[in-house]
C-alpha atoms as a PDB file:
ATOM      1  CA  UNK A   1     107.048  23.979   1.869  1.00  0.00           C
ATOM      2  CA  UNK A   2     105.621  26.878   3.716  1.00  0.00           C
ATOM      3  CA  UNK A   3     106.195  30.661   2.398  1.00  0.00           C
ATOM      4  CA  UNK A   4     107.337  31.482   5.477  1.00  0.00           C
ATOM      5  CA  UNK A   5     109.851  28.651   5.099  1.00  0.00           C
ATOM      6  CA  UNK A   6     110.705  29.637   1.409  1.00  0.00           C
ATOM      7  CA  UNK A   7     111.489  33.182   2.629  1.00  0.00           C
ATOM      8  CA  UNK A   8     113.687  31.967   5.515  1.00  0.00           C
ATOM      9  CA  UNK A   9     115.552  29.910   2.886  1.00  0.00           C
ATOM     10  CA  UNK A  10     116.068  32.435   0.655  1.00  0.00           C
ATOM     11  CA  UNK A  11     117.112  34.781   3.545  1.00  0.00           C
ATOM     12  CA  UNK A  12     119.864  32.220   3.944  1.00  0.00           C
ATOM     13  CA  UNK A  13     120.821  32.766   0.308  1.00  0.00           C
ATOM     14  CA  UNK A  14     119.266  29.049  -0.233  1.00  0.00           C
ATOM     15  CA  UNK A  15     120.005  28.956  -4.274  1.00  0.00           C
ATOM     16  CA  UNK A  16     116.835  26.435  -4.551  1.00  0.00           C
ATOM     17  CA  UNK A  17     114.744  28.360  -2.802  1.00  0.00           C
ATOM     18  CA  UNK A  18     115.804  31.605  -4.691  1.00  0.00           C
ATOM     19  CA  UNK A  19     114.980  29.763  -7.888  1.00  0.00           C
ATOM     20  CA  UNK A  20     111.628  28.620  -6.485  1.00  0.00           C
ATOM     21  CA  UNK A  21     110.394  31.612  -5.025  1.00  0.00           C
ATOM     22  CA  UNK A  22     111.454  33.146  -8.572  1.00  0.00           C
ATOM     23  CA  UNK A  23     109.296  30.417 -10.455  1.00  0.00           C
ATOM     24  CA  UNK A  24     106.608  30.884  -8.623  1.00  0.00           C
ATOM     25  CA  UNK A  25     106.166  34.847  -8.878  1.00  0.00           C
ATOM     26  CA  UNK A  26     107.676  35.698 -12.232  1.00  0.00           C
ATOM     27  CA  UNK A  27     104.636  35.971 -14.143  1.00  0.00           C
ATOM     28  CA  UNK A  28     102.964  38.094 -11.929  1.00  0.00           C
ATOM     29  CA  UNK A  29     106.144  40.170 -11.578  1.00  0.00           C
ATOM     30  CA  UNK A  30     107.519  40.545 -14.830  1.00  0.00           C
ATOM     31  CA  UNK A  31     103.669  41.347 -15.367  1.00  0.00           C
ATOM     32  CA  UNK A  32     104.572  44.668 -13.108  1.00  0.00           C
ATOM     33  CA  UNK A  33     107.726  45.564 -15.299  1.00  0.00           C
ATOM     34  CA  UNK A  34     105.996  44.770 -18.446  1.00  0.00           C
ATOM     35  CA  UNK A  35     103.103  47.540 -17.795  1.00  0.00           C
ATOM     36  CA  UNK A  36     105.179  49.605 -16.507  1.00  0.00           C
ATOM     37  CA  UNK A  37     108.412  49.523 -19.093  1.00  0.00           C
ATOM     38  CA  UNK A  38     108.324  51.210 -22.580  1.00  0.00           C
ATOM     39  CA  UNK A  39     108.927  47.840 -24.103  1.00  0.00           C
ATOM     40  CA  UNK A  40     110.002  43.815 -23.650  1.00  0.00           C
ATOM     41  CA  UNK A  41     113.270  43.839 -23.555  1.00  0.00           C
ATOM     42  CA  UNK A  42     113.090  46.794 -21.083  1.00  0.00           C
ATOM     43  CA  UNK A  43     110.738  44.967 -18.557  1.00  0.00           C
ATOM     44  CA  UNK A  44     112.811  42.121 -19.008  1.00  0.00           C
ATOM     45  CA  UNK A  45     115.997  44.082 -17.871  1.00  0.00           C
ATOM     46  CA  UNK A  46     113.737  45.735 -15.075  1.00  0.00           C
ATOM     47  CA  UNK A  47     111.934  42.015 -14.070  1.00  0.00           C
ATOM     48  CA  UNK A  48     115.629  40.853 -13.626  1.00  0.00           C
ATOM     49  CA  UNK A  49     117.120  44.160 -11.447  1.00  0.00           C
ATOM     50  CA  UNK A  50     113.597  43.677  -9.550  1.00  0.00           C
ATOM     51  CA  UNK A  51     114.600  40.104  -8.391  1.00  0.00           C
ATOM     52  CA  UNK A  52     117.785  40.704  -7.475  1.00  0.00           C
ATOM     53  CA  UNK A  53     116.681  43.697  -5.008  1.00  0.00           C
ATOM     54  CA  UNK A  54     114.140  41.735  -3.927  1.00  0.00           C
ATOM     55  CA  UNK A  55     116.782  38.584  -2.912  1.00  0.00           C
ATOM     56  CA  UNK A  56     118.490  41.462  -1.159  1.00  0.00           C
ATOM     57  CA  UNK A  57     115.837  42.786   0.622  1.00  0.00           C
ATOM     58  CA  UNK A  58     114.309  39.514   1.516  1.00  0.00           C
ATOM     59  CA  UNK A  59     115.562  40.196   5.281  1.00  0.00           C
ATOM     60  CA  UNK A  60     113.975  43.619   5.840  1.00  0.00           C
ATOM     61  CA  UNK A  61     110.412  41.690   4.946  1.00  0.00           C
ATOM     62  CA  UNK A  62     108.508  41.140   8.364  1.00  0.00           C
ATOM     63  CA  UNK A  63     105.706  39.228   7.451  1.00  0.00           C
ATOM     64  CA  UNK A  64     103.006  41.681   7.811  1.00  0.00           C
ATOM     65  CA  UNK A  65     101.061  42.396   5.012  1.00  0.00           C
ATOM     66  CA  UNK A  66     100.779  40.512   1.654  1.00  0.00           C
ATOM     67  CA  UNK A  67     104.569  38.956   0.450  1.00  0.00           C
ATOM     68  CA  UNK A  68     103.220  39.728  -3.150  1.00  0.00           C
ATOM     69  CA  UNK A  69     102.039  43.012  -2.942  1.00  0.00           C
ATOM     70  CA  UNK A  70     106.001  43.706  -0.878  1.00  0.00           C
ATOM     71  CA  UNK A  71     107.495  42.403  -3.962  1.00  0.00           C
ATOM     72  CA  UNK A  72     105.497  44.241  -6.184  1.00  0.00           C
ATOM     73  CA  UNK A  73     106.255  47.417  -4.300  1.00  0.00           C
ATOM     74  CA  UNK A  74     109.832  46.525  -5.074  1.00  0.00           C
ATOM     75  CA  UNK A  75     109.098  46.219  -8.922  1.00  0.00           C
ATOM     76  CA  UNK A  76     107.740  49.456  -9.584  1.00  0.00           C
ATOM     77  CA  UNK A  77     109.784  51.260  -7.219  1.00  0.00           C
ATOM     78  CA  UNK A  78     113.282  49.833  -9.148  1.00  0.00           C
ATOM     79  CA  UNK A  79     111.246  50.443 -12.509  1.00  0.00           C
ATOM     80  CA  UNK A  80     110.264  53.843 -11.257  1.00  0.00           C
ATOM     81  CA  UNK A  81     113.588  54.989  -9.887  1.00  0.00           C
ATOM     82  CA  UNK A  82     114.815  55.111 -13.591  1.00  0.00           C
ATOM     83  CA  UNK A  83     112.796  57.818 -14.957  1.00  0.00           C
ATOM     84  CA  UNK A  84     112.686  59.986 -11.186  1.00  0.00           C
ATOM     85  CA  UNK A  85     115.570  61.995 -12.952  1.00  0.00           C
ATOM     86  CA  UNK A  86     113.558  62.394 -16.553  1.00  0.00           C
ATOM     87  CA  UNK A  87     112.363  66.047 -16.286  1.00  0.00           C
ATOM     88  CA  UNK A  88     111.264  66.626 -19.590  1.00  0.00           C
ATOM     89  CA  UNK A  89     107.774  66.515 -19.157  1.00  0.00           C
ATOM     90  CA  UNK A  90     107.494  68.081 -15.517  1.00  0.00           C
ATOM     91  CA  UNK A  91     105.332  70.558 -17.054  1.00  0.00           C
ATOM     92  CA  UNK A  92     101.544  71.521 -15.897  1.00  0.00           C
ATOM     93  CA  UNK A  93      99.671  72.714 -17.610  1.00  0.00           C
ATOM     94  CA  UNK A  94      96.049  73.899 -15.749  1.00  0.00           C
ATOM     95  CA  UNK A  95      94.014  73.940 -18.852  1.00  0.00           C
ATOM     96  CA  UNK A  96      94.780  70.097 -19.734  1.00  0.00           C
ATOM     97  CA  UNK A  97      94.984  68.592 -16.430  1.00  0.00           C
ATOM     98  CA  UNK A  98      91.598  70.217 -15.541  1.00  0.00           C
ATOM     99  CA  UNK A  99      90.284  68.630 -18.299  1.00  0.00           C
ATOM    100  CA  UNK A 100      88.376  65.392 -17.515  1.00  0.00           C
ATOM    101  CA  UNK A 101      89.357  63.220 -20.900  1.00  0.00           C
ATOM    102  CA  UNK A 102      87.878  59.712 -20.469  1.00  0.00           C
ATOM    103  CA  UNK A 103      89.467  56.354 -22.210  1.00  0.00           C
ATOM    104  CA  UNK A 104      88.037  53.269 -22.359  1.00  0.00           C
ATOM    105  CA  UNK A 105      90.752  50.820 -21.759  1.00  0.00           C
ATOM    106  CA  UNK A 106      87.655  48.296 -21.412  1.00  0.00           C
ATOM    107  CA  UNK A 107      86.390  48.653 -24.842  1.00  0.00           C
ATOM    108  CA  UNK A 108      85.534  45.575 -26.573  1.00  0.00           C
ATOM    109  CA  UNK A 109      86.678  45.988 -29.924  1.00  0.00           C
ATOM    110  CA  UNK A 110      90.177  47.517 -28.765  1.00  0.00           C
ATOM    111  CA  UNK A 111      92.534  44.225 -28.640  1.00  0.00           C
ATOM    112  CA  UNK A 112      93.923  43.780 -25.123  1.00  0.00           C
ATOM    113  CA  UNK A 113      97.582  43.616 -27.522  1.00  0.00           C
ATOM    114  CA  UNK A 114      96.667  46.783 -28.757  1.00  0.00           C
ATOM    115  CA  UNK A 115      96.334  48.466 -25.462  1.00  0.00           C
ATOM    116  CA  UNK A 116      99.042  47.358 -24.102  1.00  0.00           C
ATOM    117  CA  UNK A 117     101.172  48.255 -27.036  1.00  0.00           C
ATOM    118  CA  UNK A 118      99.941  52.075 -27.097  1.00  0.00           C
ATOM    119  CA  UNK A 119     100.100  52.355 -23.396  1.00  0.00           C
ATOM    120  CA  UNK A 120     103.782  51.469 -23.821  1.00  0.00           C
ATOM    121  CA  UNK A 121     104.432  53.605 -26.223  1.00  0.00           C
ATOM    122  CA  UNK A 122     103.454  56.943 -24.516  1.00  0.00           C
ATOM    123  CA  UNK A 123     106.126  59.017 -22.791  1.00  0.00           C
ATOM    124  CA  UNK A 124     107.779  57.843 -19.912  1.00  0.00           C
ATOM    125  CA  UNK A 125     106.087  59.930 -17.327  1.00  0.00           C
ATOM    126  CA  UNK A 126     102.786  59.913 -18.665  1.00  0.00           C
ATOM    127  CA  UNK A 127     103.145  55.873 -18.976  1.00  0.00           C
ATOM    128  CA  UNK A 128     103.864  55.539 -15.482  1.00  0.00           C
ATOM    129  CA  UNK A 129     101.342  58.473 -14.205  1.00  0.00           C
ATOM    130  CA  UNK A 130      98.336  56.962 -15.831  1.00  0.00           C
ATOM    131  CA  UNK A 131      99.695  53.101 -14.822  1.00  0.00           C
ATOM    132  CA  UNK A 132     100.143  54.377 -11.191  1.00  0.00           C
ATOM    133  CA  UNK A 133      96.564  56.063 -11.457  1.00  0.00           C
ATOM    134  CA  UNK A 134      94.348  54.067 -14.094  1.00  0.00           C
ATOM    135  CA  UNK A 135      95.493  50.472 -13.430  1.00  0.00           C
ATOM    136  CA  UNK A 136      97.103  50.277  -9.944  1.00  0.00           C
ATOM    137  CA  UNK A 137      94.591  53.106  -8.603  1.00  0.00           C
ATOM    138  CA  UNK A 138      97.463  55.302  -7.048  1.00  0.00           C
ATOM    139  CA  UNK A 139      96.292  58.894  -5.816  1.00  0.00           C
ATOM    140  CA  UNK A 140      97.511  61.822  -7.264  1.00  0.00           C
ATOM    141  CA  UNK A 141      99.699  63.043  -3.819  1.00  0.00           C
ATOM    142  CA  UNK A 142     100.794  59.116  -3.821  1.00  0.00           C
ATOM    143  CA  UNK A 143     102.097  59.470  -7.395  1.00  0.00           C
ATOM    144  CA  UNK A 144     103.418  63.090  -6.693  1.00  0.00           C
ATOM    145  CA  UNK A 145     105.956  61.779  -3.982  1.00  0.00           C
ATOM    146  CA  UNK A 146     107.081  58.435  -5.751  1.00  0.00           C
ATOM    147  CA  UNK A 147     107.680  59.939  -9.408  1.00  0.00           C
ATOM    148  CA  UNK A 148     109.002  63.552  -6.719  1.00  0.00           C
ATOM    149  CA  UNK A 149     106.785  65.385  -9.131  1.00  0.00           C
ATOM    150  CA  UNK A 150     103.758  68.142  -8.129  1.00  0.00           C
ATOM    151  CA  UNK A 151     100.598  66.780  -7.475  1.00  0.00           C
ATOM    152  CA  UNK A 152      99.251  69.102 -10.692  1.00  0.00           C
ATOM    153  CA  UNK A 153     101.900  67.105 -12.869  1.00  0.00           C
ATOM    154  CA  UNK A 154     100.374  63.902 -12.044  1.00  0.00           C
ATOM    155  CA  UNK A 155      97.314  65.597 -13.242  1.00  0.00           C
ATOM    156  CA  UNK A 156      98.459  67.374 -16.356  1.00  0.00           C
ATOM    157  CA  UNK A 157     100.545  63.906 -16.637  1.00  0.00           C
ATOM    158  CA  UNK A 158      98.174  61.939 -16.630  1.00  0.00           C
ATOM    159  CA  UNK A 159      95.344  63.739 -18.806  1.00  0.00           C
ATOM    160  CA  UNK A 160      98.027  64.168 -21.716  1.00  0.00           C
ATOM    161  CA  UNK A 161      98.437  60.222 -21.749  1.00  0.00           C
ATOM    162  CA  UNK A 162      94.184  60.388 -21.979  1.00  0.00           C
ATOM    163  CA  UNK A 163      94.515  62.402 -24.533  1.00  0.00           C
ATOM    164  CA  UNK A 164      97.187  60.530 -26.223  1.00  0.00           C
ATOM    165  CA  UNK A 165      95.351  56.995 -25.798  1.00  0.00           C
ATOM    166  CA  UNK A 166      92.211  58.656 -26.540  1.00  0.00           C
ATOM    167  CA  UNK A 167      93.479  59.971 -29.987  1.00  0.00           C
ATOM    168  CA  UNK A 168      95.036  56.091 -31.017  1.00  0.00           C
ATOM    169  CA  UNK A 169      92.119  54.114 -29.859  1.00  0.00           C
ATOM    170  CA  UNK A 170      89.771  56.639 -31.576  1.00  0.00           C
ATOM    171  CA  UNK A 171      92.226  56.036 -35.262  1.00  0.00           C
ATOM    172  CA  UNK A 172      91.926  52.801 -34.574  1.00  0.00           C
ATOM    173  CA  UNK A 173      88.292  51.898 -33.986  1.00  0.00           C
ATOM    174  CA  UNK A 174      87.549  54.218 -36.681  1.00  0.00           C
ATOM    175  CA  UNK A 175      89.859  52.330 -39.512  1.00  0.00           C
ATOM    176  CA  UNK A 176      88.489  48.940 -38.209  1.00  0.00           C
ATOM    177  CA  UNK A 177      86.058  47.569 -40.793  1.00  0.00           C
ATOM    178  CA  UNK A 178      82.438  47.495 -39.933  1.00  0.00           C
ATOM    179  CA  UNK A 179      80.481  44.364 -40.770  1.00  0.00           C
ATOM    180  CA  UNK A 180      78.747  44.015 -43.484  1.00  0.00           C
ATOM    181  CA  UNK A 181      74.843  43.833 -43.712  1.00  0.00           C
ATOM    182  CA  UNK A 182      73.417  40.478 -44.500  1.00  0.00           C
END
């Protein structure tokens, strides 16, 4: 079956296809939440909300552009529209965000697991400021208007969350035992 078919059938509330459609995208989806949520059970929660928007916004799809990437929109969006209203940390702060604080997320001695789990762990806007930026490559403005945040607390946003992941993967790589010469 086509994916143009698969989408008409799920626009006709086709159960089977539904479940199909769902097999075939939920690792890449929940994938979305996962980065994006402060923990499993919470991407879970979000990966199932997702789906359901998605089965009932299947009809406002229009086949231009990449089905994935519309779905994935979807994903962040409903994961983002749950911390729009967290103000908390709407604060800028010049001096940080003009900082330039660089994290390698790419280091090889830094377990993927690791990352993932300290990424997760930062605040909620600073998570989903440096996911937006790091990972998905988001600009600032972009950011600005989905989180409805100033374009300098993306920026002070997102250098805390540096700073933050900077200071843990620095702890870490510095109580990792160094091998011993032979």
């Amino acid at each position: 079956m086509s994916l143009e078919q698969l989408i008409d059938d799920c626009r006709n509330n086709d159960r089977k296809a539904q479940e199909q459609l769902y097999k075939l995208y939920k690792s890449k989806l929940f994938a979305v939440c996962l980065k994006y949520s402060r923990n499993y059970a919470e991407a879970e929660d979000n990966f199932q909300d997702g789906f359901v928007i998605i089965f009932n916004k299947i009809g406002q799809y229009n086949f231009k552009g990449s089905f994935e990437g519309w779905m994935k929109r979807i994903m962040v969006n409903n994961v983002l529209q749950q911390y729009r209203n967290v103000t908390y940390l709407d604060m800028v702060n010049k001096d940080i965000a003009d900082e330039d604080v660089e994290v390698d997320i790419d280091d090889e001695n830094v377990p993927l697991d690791f990352l993932m789990k300290i990424i997760q762990e930062l605040p909620d806007r600073y998570r989903l400021v440096f996911n937006l930026y790091v990972i998905d490559g988001y600009p600032h403005k972009e950011i600005a208007d989905m989180l409805e945040i100033t374009i300098g607390t993306s920026k002070s946003n997102l250098a805390r969350a540096r700073m933050i992941l900077k200071e843990k993967i620095d702890h870490y790589s510095n109580t990792q035992k160094l091998p011993s010469a032979k």
